[in-house]
PDB file of N, CA and C in Angstrom:
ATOM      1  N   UNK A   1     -33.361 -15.046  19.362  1.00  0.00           N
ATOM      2  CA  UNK A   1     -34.463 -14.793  18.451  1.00  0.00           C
ATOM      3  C   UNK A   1     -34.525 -13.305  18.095  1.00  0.00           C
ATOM      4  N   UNK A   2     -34.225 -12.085  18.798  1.00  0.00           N
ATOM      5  CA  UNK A   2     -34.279 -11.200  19.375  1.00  0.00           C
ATOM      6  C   UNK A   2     -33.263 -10.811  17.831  1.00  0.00           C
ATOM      7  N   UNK A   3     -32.655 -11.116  18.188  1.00  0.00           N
ATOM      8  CA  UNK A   3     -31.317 -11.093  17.883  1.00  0.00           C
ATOM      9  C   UNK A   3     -30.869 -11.176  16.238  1.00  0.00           C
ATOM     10  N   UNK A   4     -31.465 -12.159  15.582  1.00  0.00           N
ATOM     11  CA  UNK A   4     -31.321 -12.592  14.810  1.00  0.00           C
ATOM     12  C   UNK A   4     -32.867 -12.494  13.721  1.00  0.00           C
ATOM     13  N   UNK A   5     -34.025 -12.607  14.338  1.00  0.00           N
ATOM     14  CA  UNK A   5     -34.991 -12.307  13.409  1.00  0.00           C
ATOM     15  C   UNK A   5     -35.310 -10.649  12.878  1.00  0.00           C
ATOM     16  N   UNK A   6     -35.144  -9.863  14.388  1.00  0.00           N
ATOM     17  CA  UNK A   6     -35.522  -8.264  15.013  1.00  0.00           C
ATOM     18  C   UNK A   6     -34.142  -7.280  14.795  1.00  0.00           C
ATOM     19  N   UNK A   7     -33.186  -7.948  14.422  1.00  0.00           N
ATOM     20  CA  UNK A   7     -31.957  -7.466  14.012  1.00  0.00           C
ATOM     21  C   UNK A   7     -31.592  -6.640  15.402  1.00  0.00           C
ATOM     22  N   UNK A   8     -31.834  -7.390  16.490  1.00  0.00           N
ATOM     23  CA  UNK A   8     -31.516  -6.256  17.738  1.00  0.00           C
ATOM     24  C   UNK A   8     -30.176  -6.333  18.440  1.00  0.00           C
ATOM     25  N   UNK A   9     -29.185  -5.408  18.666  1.00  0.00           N
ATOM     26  CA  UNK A   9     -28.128  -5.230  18.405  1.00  0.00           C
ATOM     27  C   UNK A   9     -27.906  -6.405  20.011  1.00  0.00           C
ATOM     28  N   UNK A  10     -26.781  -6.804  20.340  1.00  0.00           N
ATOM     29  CA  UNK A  10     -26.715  -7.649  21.443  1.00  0.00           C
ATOM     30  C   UNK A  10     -25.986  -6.377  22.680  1.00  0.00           C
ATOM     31  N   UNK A  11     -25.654  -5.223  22.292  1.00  0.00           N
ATOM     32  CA  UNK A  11     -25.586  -4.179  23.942  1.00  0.00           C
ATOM     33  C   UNK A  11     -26.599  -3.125  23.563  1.00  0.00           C
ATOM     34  N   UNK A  12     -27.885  -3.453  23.216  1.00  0.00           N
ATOM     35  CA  UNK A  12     -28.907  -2.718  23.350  1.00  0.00           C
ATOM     36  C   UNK A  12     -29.460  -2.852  25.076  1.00  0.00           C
ATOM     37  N   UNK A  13     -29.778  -1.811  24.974  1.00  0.00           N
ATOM     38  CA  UNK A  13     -30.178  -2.065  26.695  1.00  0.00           C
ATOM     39  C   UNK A  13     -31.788  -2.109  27.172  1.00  0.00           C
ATOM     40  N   UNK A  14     -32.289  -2.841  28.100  1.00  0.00           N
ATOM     41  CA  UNK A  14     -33.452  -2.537  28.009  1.00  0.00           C
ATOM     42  C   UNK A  14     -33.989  -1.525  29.206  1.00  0.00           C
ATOM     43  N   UNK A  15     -35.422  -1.413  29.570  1.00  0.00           N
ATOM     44  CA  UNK A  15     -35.823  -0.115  30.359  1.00  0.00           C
ATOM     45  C   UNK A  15     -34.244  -0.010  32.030  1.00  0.00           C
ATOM     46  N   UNK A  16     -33.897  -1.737  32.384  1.00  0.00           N
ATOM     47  CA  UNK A  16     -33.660  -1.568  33.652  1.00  0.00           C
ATOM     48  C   UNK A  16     -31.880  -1.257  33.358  1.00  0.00           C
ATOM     49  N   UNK A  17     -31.577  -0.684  32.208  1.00  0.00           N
ATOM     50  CA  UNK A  17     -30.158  -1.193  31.817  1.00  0.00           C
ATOM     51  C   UNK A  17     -29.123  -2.524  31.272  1.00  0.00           C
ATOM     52  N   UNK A  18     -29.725  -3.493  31.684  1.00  0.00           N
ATOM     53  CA  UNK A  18     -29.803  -4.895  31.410  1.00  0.00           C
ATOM     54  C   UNK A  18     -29.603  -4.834  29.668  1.00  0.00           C
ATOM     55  N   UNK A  19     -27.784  -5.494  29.191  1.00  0.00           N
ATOM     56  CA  UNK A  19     -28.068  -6.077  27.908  1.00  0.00           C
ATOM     57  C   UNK A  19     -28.279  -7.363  28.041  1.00  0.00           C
ATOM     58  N   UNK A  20     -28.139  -7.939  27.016  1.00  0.00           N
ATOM     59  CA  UNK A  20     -29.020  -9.558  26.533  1.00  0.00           C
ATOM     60  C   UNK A  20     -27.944 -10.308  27.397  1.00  0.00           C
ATOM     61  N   UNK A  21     -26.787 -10.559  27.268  1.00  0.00           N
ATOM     62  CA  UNK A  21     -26.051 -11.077  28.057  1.00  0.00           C
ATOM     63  C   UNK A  21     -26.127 -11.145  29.452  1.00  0.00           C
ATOM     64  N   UNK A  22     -26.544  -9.892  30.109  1.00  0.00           N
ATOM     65  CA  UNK A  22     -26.622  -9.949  31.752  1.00  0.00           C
ATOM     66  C   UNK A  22     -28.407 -10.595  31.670  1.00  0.00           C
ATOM     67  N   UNK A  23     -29.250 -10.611  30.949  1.00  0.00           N
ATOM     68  CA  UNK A  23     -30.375 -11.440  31.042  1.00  0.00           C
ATOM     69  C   UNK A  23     -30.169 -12.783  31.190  1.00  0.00           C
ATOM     70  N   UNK A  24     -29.154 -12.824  30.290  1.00  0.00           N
ATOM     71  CA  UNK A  24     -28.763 -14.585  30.087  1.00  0.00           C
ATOM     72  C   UNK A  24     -28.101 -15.060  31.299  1.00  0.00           C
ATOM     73  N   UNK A  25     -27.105 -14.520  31.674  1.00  0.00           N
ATOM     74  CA  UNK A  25     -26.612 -14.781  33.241  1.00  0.00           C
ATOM     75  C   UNK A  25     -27.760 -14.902  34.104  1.00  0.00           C
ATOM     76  N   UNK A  26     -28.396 -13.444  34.127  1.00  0.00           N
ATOM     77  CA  UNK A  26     -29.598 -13.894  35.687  1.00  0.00           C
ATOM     78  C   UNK A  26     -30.372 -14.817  35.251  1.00  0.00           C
ATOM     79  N   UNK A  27     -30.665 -15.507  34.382  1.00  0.00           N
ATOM     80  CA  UNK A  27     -31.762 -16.444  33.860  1.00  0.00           C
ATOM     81  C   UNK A  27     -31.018 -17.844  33.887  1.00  0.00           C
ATOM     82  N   UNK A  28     -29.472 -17.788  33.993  1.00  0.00           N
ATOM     83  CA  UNK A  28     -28.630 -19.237  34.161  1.00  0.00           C
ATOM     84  C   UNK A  28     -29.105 -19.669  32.780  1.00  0.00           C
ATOM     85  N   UNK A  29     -28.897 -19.031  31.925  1.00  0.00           N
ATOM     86  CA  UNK A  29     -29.254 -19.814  30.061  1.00  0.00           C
ATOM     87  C   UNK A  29     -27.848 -19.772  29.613  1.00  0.00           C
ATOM     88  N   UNK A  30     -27.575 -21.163  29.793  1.00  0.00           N
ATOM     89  CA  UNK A  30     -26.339 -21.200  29.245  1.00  0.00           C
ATOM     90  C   UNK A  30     -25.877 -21.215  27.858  1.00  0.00           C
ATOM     91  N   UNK A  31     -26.806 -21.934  27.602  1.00  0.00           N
ATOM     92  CA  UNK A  31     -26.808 -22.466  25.989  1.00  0.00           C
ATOM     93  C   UNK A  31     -27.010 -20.174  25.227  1.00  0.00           C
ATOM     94  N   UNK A  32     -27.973 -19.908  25.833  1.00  0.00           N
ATOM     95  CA  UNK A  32     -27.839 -17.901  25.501  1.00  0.00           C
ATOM     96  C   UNK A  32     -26.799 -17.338  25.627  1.00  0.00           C
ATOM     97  N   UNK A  33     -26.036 -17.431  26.940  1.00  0.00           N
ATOM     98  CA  UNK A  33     -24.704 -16.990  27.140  1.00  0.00           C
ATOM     99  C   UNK A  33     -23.617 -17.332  26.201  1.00  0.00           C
ATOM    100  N   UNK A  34     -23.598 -18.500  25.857  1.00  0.00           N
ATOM    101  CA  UNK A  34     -22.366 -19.331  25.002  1.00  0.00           C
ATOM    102  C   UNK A  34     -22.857 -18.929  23.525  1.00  0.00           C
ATOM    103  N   UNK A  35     -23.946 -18.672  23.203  1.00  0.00           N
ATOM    104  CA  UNK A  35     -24.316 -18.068  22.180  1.00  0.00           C
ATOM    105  C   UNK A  35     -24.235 -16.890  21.761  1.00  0.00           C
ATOM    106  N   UNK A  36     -24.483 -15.922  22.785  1.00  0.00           N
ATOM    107  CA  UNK A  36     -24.203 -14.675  22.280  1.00  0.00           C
ATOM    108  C   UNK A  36     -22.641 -14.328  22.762  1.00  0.00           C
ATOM    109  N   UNK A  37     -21.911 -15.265  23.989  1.00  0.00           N
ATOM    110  CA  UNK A  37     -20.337 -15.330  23.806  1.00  0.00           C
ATOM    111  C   UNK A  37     -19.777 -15.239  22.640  1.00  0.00           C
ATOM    112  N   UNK A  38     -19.603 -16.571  21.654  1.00  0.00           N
ATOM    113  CA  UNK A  38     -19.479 -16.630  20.228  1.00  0.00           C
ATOM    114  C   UNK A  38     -19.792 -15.924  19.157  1.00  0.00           C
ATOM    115  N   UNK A  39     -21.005 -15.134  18.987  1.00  0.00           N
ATOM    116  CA  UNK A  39     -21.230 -14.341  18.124  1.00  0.00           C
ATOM    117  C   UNK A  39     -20.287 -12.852  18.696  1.00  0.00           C
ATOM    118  N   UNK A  40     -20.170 -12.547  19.813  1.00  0.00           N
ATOM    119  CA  UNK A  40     -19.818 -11.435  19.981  1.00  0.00           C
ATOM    120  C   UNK A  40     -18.287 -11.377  19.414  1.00  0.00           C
ATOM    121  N   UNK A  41     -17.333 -12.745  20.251  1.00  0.00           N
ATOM    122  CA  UNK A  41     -16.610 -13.016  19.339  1.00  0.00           C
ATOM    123  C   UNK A  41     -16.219 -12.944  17.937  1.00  0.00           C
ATOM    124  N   UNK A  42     -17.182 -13.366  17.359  1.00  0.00           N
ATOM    125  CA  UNK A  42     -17.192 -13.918  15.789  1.00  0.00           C
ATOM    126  C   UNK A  42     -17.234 -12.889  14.997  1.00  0.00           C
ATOM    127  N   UNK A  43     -18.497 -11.094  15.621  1.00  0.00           N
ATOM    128  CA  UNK A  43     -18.301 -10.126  15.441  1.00  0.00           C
ATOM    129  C   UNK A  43     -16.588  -9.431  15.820  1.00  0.00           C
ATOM    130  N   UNK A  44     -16.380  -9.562  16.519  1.00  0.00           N
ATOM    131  CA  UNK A  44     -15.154  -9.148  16.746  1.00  0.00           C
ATOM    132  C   UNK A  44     -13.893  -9.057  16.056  1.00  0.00           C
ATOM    133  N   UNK A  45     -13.837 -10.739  15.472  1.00  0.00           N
ATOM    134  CA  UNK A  45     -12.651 -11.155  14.727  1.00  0.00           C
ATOM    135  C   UNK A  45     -13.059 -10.721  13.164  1.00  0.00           C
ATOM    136  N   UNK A  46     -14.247 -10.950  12.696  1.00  0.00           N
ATOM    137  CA  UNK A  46     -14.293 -10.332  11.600  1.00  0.00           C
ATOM    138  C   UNK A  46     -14.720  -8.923  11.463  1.00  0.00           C
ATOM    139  N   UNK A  47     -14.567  -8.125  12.352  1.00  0.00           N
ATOM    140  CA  UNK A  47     -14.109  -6.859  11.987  1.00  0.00           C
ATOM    141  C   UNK A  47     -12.628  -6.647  12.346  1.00  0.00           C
ATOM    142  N   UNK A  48     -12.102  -7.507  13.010  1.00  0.00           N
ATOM    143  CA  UNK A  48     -10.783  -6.787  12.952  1.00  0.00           C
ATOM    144  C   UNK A  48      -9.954  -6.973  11.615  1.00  0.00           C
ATOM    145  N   UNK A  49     -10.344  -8.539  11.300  1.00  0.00           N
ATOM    146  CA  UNK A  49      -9.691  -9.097  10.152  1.00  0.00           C
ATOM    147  C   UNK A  49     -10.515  -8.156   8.939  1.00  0.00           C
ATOM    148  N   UNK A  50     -11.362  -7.280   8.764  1.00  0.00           N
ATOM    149  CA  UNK A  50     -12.155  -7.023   7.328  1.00  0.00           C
ATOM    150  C   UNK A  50     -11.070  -5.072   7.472  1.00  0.00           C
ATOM    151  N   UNK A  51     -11.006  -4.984   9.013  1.00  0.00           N
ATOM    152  CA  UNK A  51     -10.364  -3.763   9.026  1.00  0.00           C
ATOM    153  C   UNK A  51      -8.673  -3.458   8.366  1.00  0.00           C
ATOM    154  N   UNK A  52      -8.325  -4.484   8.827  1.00  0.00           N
ATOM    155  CA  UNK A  52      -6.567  -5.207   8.111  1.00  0.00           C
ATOM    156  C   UNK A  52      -6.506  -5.426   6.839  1.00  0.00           C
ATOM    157  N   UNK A  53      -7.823  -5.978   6.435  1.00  0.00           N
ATOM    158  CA  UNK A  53      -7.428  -5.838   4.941  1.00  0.00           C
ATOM    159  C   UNK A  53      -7.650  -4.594   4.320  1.00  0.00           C
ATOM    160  N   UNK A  54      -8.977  -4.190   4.784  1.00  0.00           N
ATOM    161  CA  UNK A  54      -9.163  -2.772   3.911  1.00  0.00           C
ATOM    162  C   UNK A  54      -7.640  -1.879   4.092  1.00  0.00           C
ATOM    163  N   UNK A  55      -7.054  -1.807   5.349  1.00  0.00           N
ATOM    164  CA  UNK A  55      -5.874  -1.126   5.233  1.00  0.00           C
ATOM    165  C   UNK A  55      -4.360  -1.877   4.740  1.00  0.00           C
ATOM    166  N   UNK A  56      -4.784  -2.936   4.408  1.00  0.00           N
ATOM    167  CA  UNK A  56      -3.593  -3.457   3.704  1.00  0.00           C
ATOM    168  C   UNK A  56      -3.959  -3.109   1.924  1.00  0.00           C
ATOM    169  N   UNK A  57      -5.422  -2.989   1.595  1.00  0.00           N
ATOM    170  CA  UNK A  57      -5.294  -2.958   0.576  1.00  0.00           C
ATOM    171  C   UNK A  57      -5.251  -1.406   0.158  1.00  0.00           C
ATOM    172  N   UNK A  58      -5.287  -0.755   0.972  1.00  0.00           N
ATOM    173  CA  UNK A  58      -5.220   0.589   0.731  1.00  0.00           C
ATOM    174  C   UNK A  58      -3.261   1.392   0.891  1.00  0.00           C
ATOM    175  N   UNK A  59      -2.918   0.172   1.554  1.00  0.00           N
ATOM    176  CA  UNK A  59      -1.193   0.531   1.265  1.00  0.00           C
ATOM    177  C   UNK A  59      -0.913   0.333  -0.014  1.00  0.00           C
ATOM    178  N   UNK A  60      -1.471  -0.627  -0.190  1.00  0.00           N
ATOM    179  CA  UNK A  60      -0.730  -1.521  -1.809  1.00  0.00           C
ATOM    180  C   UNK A  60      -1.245  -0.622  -2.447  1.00  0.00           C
ATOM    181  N   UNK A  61      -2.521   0.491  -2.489  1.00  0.00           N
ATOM    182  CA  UNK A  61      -2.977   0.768  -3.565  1.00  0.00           C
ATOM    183  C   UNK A  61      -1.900   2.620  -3.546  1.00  0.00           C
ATOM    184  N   UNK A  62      -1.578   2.971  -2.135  1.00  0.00           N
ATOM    185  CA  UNK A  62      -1.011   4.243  -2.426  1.00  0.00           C
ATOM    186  C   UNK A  62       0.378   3.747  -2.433  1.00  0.00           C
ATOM    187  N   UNK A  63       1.027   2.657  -2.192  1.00  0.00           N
ATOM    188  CA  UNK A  63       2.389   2.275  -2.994  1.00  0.00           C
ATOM    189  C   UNK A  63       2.291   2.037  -4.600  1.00  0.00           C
ATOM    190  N   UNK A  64       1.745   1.489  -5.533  1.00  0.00           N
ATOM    191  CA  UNK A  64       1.300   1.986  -6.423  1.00  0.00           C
ATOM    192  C   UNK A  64       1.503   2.864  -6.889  1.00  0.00           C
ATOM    193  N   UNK A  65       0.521   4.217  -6.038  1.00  0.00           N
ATOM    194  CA  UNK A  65       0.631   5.392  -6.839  1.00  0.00           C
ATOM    195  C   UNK A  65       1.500   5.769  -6.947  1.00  0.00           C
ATOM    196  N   UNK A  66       2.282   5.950  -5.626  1.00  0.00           N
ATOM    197  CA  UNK A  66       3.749   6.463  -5.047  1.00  0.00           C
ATOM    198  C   UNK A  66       4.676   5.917  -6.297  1.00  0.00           C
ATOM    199  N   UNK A  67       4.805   4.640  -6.553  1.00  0.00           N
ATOM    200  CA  UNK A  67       5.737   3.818  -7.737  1.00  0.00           C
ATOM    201  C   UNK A  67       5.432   4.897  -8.993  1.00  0.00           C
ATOM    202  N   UNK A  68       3.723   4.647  -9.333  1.00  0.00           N
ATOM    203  CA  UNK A  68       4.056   5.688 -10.682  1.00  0.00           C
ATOM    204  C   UNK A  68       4.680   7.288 -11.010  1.00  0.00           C
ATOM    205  N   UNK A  69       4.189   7.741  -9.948  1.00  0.00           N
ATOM    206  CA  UNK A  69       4.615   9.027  -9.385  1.00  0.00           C
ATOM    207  C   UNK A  69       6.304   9.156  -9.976  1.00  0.00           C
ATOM    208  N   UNK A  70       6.810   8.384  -9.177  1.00  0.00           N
ATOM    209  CA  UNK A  70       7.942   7.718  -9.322  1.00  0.00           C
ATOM    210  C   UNK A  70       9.020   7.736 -10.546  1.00  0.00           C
ATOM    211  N   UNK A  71       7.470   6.819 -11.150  1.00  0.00           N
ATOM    212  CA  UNK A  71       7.889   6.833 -12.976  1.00  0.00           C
ATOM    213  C   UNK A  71       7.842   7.694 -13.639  1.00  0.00           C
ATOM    214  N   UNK A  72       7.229   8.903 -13.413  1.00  0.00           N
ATOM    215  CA  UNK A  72       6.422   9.841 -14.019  1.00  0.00           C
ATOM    216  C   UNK A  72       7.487  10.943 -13.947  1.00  0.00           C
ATOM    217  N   UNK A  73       8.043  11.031 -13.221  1.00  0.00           N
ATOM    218  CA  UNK A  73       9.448  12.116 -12.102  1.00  0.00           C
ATOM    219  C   UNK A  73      10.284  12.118 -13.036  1.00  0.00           C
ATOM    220  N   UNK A  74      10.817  10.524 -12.591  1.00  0.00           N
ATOM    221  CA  UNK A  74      11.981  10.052 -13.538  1.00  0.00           C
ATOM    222  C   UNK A  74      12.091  10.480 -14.872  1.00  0.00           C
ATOM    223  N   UNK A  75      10.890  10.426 -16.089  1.00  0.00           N
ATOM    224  CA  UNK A  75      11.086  10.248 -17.253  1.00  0.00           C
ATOM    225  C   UNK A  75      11.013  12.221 -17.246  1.00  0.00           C
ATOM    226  N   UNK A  76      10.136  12.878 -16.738  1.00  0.00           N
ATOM    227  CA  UNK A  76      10.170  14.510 -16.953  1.00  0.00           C
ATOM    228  C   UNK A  76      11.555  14.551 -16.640  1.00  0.00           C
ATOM    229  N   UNK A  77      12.382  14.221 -14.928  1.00  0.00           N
ATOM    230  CA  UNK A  77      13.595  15.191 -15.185  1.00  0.00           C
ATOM    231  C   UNK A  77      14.653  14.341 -15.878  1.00  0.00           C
ATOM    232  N   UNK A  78      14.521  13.396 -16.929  1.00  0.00           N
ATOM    233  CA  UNK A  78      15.359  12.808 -18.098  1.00  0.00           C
ATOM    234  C   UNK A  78      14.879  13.919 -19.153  1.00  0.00           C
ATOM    235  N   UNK A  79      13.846  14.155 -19.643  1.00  0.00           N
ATOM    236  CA  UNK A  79      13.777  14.538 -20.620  1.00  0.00           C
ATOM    237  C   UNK A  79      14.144  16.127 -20.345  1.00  0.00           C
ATOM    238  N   UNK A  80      14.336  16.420 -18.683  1.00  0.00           N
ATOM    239  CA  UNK A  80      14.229  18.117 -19.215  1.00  0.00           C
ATOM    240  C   UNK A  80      15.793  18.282 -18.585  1.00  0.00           C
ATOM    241  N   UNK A  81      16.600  17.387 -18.134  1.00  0.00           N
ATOM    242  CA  UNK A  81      17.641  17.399 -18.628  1.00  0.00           C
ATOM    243  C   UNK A  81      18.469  17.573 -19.678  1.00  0.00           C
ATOM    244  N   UNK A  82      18.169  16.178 -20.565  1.00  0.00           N
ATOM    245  CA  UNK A  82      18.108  16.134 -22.129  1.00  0.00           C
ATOM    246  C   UNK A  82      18.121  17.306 -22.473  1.00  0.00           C
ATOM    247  N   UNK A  83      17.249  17.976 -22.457  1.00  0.00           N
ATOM    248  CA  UNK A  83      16.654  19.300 -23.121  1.00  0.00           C
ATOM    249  C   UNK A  83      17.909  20.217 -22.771  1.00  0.00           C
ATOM    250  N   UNK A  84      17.817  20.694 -21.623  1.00  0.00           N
ATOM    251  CA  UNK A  84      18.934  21.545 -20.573  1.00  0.00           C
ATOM    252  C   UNK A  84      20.035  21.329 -21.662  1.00  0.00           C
ATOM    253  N   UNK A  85      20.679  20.208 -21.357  1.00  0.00           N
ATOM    254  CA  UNK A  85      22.385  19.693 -21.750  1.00  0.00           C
ATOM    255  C   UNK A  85      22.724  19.238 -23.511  1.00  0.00           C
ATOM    256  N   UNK A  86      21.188  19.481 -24.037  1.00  0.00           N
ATOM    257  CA  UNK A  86      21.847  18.767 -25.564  1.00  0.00           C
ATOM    258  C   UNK A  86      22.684  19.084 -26.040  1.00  0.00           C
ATOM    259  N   UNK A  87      22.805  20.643 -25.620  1.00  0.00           N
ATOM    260  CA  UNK A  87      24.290  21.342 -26.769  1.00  0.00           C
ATOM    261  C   UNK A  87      25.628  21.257 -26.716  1.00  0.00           C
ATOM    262  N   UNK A  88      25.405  21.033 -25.115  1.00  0.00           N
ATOM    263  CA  UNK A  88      27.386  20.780 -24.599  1.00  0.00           C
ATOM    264  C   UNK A  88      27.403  19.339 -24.937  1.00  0.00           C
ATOM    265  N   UNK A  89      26.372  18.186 -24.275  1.00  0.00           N
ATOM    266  CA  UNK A  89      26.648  17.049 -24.859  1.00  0.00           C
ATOM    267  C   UNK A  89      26.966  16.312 -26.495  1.00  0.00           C
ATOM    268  N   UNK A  90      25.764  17.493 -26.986  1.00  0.00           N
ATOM    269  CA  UNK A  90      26.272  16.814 -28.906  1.00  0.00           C
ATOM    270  C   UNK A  90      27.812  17.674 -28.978  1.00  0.00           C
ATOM    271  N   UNK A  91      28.332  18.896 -28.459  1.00  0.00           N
ATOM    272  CA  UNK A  91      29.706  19.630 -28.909  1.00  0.00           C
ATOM    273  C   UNK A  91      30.856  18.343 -28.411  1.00  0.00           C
ATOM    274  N   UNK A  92      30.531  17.767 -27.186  1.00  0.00           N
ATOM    275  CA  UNK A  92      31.438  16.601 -26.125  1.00  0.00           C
ATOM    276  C   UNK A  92      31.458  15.884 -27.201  1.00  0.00           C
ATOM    277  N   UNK A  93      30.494  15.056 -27.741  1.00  0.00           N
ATOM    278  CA  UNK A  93      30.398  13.533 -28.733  1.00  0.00           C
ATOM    279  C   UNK A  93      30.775  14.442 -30.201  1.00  0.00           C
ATOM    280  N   UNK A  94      31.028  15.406 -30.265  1.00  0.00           N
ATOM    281  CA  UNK A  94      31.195  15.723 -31.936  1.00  0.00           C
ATOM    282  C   UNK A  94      33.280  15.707 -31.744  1.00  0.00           C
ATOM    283  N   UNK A  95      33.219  16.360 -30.582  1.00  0.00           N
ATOM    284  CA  UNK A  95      34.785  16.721 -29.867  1.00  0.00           C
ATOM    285  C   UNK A  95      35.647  15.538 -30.042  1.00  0.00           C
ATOM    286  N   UNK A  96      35.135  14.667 -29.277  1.00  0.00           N
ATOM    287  CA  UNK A  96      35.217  12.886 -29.006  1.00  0.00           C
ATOM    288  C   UNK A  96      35.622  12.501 -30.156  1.00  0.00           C
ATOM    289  N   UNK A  97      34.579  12.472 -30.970  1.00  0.00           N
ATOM    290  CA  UNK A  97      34.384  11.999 -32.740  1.00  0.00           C
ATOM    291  C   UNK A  97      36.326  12.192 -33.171  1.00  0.00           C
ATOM    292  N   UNK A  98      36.118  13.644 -33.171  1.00  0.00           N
ATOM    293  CA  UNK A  98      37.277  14.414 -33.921  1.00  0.00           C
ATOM    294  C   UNK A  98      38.536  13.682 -33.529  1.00  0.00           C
ATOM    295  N   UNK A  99      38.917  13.727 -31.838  1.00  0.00           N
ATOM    296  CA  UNK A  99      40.014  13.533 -31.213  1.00  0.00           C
ATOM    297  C   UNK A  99      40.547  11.971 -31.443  1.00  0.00           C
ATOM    298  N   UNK A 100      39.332  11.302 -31.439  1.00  0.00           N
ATOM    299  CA  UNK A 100      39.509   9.669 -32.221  1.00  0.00           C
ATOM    300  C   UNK A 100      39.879   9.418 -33.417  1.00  0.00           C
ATOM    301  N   UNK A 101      39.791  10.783 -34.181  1.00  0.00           N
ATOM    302  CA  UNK A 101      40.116  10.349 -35.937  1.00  0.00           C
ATOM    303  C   UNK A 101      41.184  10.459 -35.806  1.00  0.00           C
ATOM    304  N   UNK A 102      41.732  11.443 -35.269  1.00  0.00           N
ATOM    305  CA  UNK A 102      43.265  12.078 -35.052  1.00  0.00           C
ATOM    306  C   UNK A 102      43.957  11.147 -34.422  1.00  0.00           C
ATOM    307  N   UNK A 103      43.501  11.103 -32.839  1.00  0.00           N
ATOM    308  CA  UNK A 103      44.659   9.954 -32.134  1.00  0.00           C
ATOM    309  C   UNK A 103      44.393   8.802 -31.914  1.00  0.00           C
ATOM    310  N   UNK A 104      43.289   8.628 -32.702  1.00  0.00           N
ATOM    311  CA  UNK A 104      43.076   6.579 -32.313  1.00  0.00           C
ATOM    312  C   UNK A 104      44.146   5.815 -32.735  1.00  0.00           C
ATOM    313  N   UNK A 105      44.727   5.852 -34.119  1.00  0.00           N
ATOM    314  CA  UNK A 105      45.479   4.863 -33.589  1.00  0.00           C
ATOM    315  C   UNK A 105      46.759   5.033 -32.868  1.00  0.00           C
ATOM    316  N   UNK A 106      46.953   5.885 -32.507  1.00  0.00           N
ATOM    317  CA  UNK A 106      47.910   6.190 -31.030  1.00  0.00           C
ATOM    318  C   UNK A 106      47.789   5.722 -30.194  1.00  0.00           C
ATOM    319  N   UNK A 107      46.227   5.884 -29.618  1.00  0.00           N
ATOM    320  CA  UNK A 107      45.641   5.090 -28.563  1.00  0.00           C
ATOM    321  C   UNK A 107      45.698   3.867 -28.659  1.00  0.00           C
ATOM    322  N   UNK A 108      45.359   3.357 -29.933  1.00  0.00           N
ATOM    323  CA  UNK A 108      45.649   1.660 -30.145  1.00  0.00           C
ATOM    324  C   UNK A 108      46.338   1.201 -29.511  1.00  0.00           C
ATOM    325  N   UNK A 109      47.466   1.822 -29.767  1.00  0.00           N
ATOM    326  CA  UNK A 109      48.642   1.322 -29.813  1.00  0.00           C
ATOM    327  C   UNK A 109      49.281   0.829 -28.214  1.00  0.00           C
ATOM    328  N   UNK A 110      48.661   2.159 -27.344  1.00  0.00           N
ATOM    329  CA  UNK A 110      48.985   1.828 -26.086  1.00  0.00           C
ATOM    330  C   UNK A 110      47.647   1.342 -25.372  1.00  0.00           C
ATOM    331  N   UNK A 111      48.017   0.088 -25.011  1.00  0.00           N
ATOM    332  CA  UNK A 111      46.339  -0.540 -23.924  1.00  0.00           C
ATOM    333  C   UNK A 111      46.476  -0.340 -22.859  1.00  0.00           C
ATOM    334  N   UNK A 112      46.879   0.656 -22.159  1.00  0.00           N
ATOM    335  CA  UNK A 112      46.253   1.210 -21.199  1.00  0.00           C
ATOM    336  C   UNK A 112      45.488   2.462 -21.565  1.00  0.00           C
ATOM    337  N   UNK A 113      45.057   3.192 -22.802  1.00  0.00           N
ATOM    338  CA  UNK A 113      44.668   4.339 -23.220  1.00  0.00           C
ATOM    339  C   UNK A 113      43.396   3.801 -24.084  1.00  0.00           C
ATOM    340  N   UNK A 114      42.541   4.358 -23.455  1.00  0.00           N
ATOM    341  CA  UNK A 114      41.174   4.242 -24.437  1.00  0.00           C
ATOM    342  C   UNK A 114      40.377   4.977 -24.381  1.00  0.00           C
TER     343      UNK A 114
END
């Protein structure tokens, strides 16, 4: 009653030290004992289980970030690569261009050369 109307915690202690449970023992109340057994229980498992999720959902949420992070990395050092290398790469593909007008069909010709 205590318990449940008075919101009184079940290892509150009273003047002699005595929580509700060691009352229930010296009083042989079984049906009290098995009652506040179970709830203590019942407290128990659902905090462990409400604690597991909050930290499961708090992995998923900094894997996540970590992933975009990730994404975010990737596309800056593409683009500041890009940036870095455009000039030797367009001189390579203009080079390329040239050397194909000249010796492609040379190359044709032999298939192991491409």
């Amino acid at each position: 009653w205590l318990v449940v109307t008075k919101c009184m915690q079940l290892d509150s202690k009273d003047i002699e030290g005595r929580t509700a449970l060691d009352i229930a023992q010296a009083s042989k109340a079984l049906q009290a004992m098995k009652w506040i057994a179970e709830r203590t229980a019942r407290n128990t498992i659902t905090s462990f289980l409400r604690r597991n999720y909050h930290r499961a959902l708090q992995k998923r949420r900094i894997k996540k970030s970590n992933n975009a992070a990730i994404v975010i990395q990737r596309s800056v050092r593409g683009y500041s690569t890009k940036k870095q290398y455009s000039g030797a790469l367009s001189y390579r593909l203009e080079e390329s261009k040239r050397f194909h007008a000249i010796w492609g069909h040379l190359l044709a010709a032999f298939p192991g050369f491409s």
